[in-house]
Protein backbone atom coordinates (compact mmCIF):
# COMPACT_ATOMS: atom_id res chain seq x y z
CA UNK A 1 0.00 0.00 0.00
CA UNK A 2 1.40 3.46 -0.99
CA UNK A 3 1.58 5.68 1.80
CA UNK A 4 3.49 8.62 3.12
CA UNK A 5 6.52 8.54 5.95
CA UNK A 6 7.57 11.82 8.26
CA UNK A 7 9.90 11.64 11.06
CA UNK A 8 9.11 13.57 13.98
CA UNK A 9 9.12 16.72 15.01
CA UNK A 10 12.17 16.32 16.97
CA UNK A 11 13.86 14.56 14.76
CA UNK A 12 15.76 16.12 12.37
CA UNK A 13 17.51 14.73 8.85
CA UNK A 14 20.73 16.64 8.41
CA UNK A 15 22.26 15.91 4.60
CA UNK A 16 26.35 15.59 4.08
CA UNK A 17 27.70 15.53 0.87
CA UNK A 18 26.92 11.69 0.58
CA UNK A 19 25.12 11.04 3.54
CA UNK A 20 22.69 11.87 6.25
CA UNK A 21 22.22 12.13 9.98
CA UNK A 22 19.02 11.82 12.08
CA UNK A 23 19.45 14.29 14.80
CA UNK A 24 17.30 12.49 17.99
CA UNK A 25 16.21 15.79 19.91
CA UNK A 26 14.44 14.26 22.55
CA UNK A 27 16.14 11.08 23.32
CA UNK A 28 19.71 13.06 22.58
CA UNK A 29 20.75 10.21 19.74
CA UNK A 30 22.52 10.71 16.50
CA UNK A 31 21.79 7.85 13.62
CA UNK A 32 24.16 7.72 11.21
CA UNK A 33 22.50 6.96 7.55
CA UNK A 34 24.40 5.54 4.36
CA UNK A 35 23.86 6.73 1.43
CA UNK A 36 20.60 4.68 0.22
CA UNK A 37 19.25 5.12 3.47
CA UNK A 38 20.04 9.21 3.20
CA UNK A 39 17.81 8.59 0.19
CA UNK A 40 15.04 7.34 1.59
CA UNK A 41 14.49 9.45 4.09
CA UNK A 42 15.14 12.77 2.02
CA UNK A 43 12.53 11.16 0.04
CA UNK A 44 10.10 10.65 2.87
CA UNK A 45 10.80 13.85 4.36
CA UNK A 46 9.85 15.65 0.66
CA UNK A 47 6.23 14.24 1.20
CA UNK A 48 7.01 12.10 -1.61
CA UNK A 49 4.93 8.47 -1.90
CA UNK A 50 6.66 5.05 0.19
CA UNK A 51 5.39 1.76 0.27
CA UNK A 52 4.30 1.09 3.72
CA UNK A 53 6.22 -2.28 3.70
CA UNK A 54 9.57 -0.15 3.38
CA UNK A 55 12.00 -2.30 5.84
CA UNK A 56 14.02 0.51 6.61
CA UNK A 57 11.14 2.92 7.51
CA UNK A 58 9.72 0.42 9.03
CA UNK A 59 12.42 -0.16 11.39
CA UNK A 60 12.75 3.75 12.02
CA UNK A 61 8.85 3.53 13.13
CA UNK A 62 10.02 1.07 15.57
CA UNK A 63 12.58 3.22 16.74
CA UNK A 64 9.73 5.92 17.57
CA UNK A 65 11.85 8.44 15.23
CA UNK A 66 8.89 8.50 12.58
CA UNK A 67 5.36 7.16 10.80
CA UNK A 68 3.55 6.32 8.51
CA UNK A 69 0.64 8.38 7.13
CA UNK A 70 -2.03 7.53 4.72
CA UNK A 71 -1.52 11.45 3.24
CA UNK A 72 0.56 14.37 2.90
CA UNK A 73 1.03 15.93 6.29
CA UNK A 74 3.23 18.93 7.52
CA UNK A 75 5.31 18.55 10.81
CA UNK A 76 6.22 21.56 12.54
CA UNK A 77 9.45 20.60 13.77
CA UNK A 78 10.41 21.13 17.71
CA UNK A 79 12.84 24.33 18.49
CA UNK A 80 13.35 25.79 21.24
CA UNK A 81 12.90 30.03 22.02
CA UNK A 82 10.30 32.10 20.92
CA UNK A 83 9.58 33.08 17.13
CA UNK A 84 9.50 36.90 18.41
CA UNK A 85 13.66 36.45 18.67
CA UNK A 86 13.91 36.32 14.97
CA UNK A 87 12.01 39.63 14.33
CA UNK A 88 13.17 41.17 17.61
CA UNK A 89 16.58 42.46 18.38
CA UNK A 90 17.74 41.19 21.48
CA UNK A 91 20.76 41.77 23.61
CA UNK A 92 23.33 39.19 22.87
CA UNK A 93 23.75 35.55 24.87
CA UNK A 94 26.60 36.08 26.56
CA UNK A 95 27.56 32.27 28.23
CA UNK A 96 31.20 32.18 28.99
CA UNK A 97 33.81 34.47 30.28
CA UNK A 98 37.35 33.30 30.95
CA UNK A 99 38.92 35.72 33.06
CA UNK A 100 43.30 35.74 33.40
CA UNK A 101 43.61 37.30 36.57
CA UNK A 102 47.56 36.73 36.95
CA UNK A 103 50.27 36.00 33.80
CA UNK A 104 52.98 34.50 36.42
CA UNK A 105 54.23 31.51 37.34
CA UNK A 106 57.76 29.87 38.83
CA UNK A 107 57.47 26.88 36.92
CA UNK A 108 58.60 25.95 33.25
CA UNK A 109 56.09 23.31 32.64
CA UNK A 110 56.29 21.72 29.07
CA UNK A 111 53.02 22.29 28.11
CA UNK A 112 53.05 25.71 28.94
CA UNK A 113 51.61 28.41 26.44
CA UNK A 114 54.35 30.43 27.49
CA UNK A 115 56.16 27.53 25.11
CA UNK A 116 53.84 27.91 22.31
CA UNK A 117 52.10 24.35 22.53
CA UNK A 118 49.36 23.82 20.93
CA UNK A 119 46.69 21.65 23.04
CA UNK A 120 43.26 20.77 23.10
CA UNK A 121 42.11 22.17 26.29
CA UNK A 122 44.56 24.33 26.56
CA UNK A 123 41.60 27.23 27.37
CA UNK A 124 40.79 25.80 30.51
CA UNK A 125 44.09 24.88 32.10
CA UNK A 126 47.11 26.83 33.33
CA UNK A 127 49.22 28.88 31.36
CA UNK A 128 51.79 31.48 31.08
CA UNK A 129 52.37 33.86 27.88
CA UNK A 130 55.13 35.91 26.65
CA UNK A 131 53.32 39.39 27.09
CA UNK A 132 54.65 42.55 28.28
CA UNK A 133 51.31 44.20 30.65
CA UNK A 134 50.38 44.96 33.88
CA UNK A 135 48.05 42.89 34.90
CA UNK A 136 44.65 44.24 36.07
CA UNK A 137 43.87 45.53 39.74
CA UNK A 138 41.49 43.64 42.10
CA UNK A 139 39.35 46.20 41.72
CA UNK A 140 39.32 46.60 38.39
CA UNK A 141 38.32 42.97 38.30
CA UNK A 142 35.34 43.85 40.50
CA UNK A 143 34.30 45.82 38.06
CA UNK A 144 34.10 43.11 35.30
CA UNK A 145 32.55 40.95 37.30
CA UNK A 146 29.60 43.61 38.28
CA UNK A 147 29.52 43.69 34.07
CA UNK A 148 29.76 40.45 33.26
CA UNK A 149 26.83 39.91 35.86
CA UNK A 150 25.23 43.04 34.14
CA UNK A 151 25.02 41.08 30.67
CA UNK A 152 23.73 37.92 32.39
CA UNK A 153 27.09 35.74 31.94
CA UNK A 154 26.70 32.52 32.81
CA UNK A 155 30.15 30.68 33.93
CA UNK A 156 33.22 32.16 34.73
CA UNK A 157 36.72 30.18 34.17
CA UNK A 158 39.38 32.01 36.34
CA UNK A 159 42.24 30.96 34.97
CA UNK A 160 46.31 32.39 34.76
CA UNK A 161 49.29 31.02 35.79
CA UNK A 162 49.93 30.56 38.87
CA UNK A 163 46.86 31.72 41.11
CA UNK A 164 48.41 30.97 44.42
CA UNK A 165 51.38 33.31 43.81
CA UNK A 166 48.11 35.86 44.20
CA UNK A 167 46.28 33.58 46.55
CA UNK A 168 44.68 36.96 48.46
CA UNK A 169 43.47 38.39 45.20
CA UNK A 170 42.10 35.45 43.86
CA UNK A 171 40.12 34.40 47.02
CA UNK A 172 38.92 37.92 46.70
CA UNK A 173 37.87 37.66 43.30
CA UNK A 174 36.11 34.21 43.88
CA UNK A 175 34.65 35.61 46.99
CA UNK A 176 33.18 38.57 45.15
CA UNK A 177 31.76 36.43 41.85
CA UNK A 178 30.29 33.96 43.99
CA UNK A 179 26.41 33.73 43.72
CA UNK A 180 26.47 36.17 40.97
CA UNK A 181 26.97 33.10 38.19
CA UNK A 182 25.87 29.89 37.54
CA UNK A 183 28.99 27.98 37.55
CA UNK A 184 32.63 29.45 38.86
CA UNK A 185 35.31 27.62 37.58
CA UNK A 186 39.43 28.10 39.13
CA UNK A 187 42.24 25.90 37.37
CA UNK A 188 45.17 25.46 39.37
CA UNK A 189 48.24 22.90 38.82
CA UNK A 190 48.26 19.72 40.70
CA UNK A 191 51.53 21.21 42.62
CA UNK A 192 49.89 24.25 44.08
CA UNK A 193 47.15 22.52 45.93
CA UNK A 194 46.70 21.43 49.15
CA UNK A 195 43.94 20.71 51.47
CA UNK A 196 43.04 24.26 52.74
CA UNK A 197 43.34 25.39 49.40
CA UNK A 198 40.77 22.89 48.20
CA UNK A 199 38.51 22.98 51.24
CA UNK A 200 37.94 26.86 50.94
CA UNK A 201 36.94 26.51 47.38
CA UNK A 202 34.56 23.58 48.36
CA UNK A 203 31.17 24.93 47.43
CA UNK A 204 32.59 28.52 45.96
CA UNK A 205 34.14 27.17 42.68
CA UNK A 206 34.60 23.91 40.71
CA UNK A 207 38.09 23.00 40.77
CA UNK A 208 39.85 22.42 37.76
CA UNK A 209 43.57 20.42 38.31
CA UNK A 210 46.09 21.16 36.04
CA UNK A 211 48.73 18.40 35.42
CA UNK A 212 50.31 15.54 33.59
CA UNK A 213 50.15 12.88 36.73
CA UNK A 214 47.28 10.38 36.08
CA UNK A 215 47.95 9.54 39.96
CA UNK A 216 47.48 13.37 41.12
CA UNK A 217 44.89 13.11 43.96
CA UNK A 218 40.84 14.89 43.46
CA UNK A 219 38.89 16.57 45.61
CA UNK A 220 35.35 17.32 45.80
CA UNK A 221 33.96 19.36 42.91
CA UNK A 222 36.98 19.05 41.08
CA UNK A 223 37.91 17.21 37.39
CA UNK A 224 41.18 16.66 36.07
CA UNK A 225 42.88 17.91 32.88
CA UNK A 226 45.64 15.73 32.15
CA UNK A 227 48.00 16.74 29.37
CA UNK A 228 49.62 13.81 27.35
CA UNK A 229 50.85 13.49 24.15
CA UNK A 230 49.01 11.51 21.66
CA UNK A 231 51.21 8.60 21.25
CA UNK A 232 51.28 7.94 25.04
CA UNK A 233 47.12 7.96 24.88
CA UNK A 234 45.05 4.48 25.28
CA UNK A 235 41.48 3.96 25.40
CA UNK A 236 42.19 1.48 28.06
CA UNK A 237 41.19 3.60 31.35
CA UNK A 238 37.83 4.81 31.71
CA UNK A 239 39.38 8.26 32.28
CA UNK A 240 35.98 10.36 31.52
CA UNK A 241 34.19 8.57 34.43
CA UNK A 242 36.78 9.45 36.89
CA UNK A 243 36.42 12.86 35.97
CA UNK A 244 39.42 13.28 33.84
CA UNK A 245 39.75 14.85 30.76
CA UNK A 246 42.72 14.35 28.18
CA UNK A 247 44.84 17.57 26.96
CA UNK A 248 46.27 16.90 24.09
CA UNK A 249 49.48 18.48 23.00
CA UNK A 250 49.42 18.59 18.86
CA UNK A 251 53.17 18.10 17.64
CA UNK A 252 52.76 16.11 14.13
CA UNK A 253 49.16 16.39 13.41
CA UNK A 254 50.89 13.96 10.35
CA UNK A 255 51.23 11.31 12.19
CA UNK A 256 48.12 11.38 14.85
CA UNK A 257 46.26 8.04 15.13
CA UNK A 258 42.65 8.18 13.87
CA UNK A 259 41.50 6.61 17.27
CA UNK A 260 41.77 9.17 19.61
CA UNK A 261 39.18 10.98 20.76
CA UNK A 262 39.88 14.40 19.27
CA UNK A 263 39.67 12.75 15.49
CA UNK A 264 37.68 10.17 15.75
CA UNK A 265 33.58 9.19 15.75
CA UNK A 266 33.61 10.45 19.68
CA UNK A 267 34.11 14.18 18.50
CA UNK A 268 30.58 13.53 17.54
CA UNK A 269 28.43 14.03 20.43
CA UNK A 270 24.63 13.79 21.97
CA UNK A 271 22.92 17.32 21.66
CA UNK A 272 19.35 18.44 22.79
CA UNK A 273 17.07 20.85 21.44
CA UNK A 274 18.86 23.89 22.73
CA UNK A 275 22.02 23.11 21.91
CA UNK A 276 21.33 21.87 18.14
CA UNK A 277 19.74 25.03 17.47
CA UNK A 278 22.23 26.55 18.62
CA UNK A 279 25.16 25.19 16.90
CA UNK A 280 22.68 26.22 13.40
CA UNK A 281 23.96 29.72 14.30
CA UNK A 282 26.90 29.60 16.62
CA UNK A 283 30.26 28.64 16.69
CA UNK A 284 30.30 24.79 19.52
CA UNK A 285 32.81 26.66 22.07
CA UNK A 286 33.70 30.00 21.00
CA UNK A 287 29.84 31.20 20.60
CA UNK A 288 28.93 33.59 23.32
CA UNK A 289 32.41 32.98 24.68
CA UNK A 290 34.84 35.96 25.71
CA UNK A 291 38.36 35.85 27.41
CA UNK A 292 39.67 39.35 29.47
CA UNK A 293 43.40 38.93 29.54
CA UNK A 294 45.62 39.26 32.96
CA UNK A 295 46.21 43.06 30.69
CA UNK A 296 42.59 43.91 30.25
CA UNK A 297 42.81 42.62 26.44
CA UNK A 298 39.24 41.10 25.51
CA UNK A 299 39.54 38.06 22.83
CA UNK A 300 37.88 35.15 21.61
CA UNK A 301 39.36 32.41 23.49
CA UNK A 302 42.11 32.81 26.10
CA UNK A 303 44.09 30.60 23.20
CA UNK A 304 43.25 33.15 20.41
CA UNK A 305 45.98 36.19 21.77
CA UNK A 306 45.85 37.26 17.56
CA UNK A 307 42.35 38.18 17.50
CA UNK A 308 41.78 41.27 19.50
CA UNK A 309 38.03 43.12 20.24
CA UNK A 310 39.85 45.70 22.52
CA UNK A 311 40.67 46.23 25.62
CA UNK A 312 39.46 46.99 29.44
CA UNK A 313 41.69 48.27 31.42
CA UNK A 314 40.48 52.09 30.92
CA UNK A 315 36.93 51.32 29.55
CA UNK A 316 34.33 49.22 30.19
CA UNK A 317 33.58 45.96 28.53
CA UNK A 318 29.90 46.83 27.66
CA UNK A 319 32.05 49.24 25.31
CA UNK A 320 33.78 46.81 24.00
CA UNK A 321 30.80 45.30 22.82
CA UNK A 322 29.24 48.69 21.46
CA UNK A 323 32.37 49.29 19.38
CA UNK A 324 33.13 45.91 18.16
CA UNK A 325 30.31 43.57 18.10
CA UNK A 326 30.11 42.83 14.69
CA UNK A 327 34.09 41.45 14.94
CA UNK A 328 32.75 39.70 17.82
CA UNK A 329 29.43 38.40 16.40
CA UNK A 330 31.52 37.19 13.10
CA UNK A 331 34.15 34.97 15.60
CA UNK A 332 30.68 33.97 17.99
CA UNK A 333 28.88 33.25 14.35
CA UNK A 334 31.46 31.02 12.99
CA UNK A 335 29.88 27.60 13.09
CA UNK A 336 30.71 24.90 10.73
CA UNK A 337 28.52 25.33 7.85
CA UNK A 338 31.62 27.52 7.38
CA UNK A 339 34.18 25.63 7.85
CA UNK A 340 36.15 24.42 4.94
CA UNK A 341 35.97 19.96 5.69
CA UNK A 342 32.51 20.76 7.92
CA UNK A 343 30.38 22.97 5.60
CA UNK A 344 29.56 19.23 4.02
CA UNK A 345 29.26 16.47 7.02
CA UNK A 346 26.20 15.87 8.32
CA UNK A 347 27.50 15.71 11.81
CA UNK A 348 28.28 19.76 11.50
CA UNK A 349 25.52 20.37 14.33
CA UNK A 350 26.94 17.74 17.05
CA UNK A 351 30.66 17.81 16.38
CA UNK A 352 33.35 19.55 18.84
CA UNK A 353 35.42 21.93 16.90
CA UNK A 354 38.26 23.99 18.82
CA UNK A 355 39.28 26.76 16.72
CA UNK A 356 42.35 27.75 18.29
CA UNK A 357 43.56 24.57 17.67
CA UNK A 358 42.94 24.13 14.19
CA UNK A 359 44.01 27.68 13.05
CA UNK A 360 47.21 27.23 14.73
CA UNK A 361 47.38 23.71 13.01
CA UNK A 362 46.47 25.35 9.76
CA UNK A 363 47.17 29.21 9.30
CA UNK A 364 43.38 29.81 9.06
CA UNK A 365 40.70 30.54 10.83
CA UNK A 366 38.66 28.44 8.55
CA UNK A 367 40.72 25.67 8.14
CA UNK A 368 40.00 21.98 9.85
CA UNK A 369 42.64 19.63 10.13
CA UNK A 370 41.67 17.05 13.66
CA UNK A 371 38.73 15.38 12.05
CA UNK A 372 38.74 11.49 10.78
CA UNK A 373 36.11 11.55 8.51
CA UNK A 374 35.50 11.79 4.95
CA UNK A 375 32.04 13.86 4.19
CA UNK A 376 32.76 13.32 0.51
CA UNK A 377 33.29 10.04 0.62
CA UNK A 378 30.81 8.94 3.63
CA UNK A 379 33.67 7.34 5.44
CA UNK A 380 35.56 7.37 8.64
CA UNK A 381 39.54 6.80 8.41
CA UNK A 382 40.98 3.32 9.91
C-alpha cells in the first residue's frame, strides 16, 4: 500500500555531501544513515509516496523516530525560544567568560603556552604567555565581574598562571563572583594545591587540576585535565568517568592516530534541542564565549591572543561590545557550515570543533585539520 513517511518533530535529517544524519532531539541520539538510506528518508521527508512495507522505515517507526501516514502531512518541527527572537533584536547571549587574573608563574612546565604548545584544552588549564602588561587591579576585576553579571554571563573560568602566587586576590575575586553566576570555575596545577586550598573553594568554585600525573589526587567538585601526548594515549582507562579529561598536546598532526578521541567518531556528540539550534547559528565553544586577559585585552578564546576586540583596562567591557560587536558576532557566528571539511558532514551540528587549535594547526581561521572523517566520501579513516 502506498503511503506517506515523516519523522518527527524532533527529529531532524541533516544531509552531508553523501550522507545523512538523524538528529534524535528528545532522546539526545545521533543515527548515522548511508547513502541509500540518506535517500530514503530525504525522500520521505519531501512528502514524496513510500510503500508502507519499506524495511528501513519500518524499522525507524520502531525506533519511535517517525510514521507512517495515509496522506501528505506537515510537521512543525520542535525548536526551542520564541519566534518573536527572529524579528526582535535582542541583547546578545553572553555564556562564557574566561577571566586571566595573573600572567605568572615559577614553573617551566612543558606544556606551557608560554612555550607555544598547541593543546586541546589548553583554554581551561594553566598557562603562562610571553606578554609585556600589567596585569589588572582587584578592583578593576570587580568591576568586570559587576559587568559580566550586568550582561547575564553565565560561567566564569578564572584561569592564569599561577593563582596561588596571588592567593589573596584570587580568594577575593572568587569571593566577590560567587552567587552572581551559575557555575565558577578556578584551574590550578596539581603542585599548588593542598587541602586548605581545596577545602575553601569547596562549594565557591569547581576546581579544575592542572597536570600531567594520572595519579594526582581529586577533591570534591573538582575534574582533572591531564596533558599527554598523543602517542602515550590508550582507550584502556575509563578516564571520563573518573572525571578526567585528556589535553592533548598537537606536535605532528601527520602522524596522529585516527583513534583518539579528538579525530575520531567520539568528536561527535549527543545534543538536545537547545544546543542543536544553537550550533545552526553559533560557533560549539567559542559562541557567546569571551576571554579578558591578565592586561585587560578582551579576545575570543584565552588561546586566540591574535584576534583582539579591545581592551578593558580604561573602559568598560559593555564598550567593548558597542564598538566591536560585529568582529565579535563574526568569531561567535562562525559555526561549521563555514568551515572548509565541515560545511559538508552531516555531523556539523553535534561535532566539537576547537578553533584555536585548528588555526594554529592550519594558518586559518577556517581551516580543519583534527577530524577522521570523509564527508565526501561517507567514510571514517581506519
Amino acid at each position: 500500500m502506498k503511503m506517506y513517511f515523516r519523522l518527527n518533530p524532533e527529529c531532524y535529517l541533516i544531509r552531508g555531501k553523501k550522507c545523512g544524519a538523524i538528529y534524535d532531539l528528545i532522546d539526545e541520539k545521533i543515527y548515522a544513515l548511508n547513502q541509500y538510506e540518506t535517500r530514503i528518508v530525504t525522500s520521505s521527508e519531501n512528502n514524496d509516496v513510500v510503500n508502507e512495507d519499506n524495511t528501513y522505515l519500518t524499522e525507524l517507526e520502531k525506533l519511535r523516530i517517525g510514521r507512517f501516514y495515509k496522506k501528505k502531512i506537515y510537521v512543525q518541527k520542535l525548536r526551542a525560544g520564541s519566534p518573536i527572537r527572529e524579528i526582535q533584536s535582542e541583547p546578545p547571549a553572553f555564556h562564557r567568560a574566561f577571566l586571566e587574573i595573573n600572567n605568572i608563574c615559577n614553573r617551566n612546565c612543558w606544556f606551557c603556552g608560554y612555550n607555544g604548545v598547541k593543546r586541546s584544552l589548553g583554554c581551561i588549564g594553566c598557562n603562562r604567555w610571553n606578554e609585556n602588561g600589567e596585569s589588572l587591579s582587584l578592583e578593576k576585576w570587580k568591576r568586570i565581574i559587576n559587568d559580566l553579571s550586568d550582561l547575564d554571563c553565565k560561567d566564569i573560568f578564572i584561569i592564569g598562571g599561577d593563582l596561588t602566587l596571588v592567593w589573596a586576590k584570587t580568594v577575593n575575586i572568587v569571593n566577590y563572583a560567587n552567587s552572581k553566576f551559575r557555575n565558577i570555575y578556578i584551574t590550578l596545577h596539581h603542585q599548588s594545591l593542598s587541602l586548605d586550598i581545596a577545602n575553601y573553594l569547596n562549594n565557591k568554585a569547581n576546581l579544575i587540576i592542572q597536570t600531567d600525573n594520572i595519579n594526582v589526587p581529586q577533591y570534591n567538585q573538582s575534574s582533572v585535565i591531564m596533558v599527554m601526548n598523543p602517542d602515550d594515549w590508550t582507550d584502556f582507562y575509563d578516564m571520563e568517568s573518573k572525571g578526567i579529561k585528556i589535553d592533548f598536546v598537537i606536535d605532528d598532526v601527520e602522524s596522529l592516530s585516527n583513534n583518539l578521541p579528538i579525530i575520531s567518531k567520539k568528536k561527535i556528540l549527543p545534543v538536545n534541542v537547545y544546543k542543536f539550534i544553537d550550533n545552526i547559528e553559533y560557533h560549539p565553544c567559542l559562541g557567546h564565549t569571551l576571554a579578558i586577559c591578565h592586561n585587560g585585552n578582551v579576545i575570543p578564546c584565552p588561546l586566540m591572543r591574535s584576534h583582539r576586540f579591545g581592551n578593558v583596562r580604561n573602559g568598560e567591557l559593555y564598550q567593548v561590545f558597542e564598538k566591536n560587536w560585529k568582529e565579535i558576532e563574526k568569531i561567535w557566528k562562525l559555526n561549521l557550515d563555514k568551515i572548509e571539511k565541515c560545511k559538508c558532514c552531516e555531523f556539523r551540528y553535534a561535532c566539537t570543533d576547537c578553533r584555536a587549535l585548528e588555526e594554529n594547526l592550519t594558518g586559518k581561521l577556517s581551516g580543519k585539520r583534527l577530524c577522521g572523517y570523509n564527508p565526501i566520501e561517507g567514510e571514517w579513516l581506519k
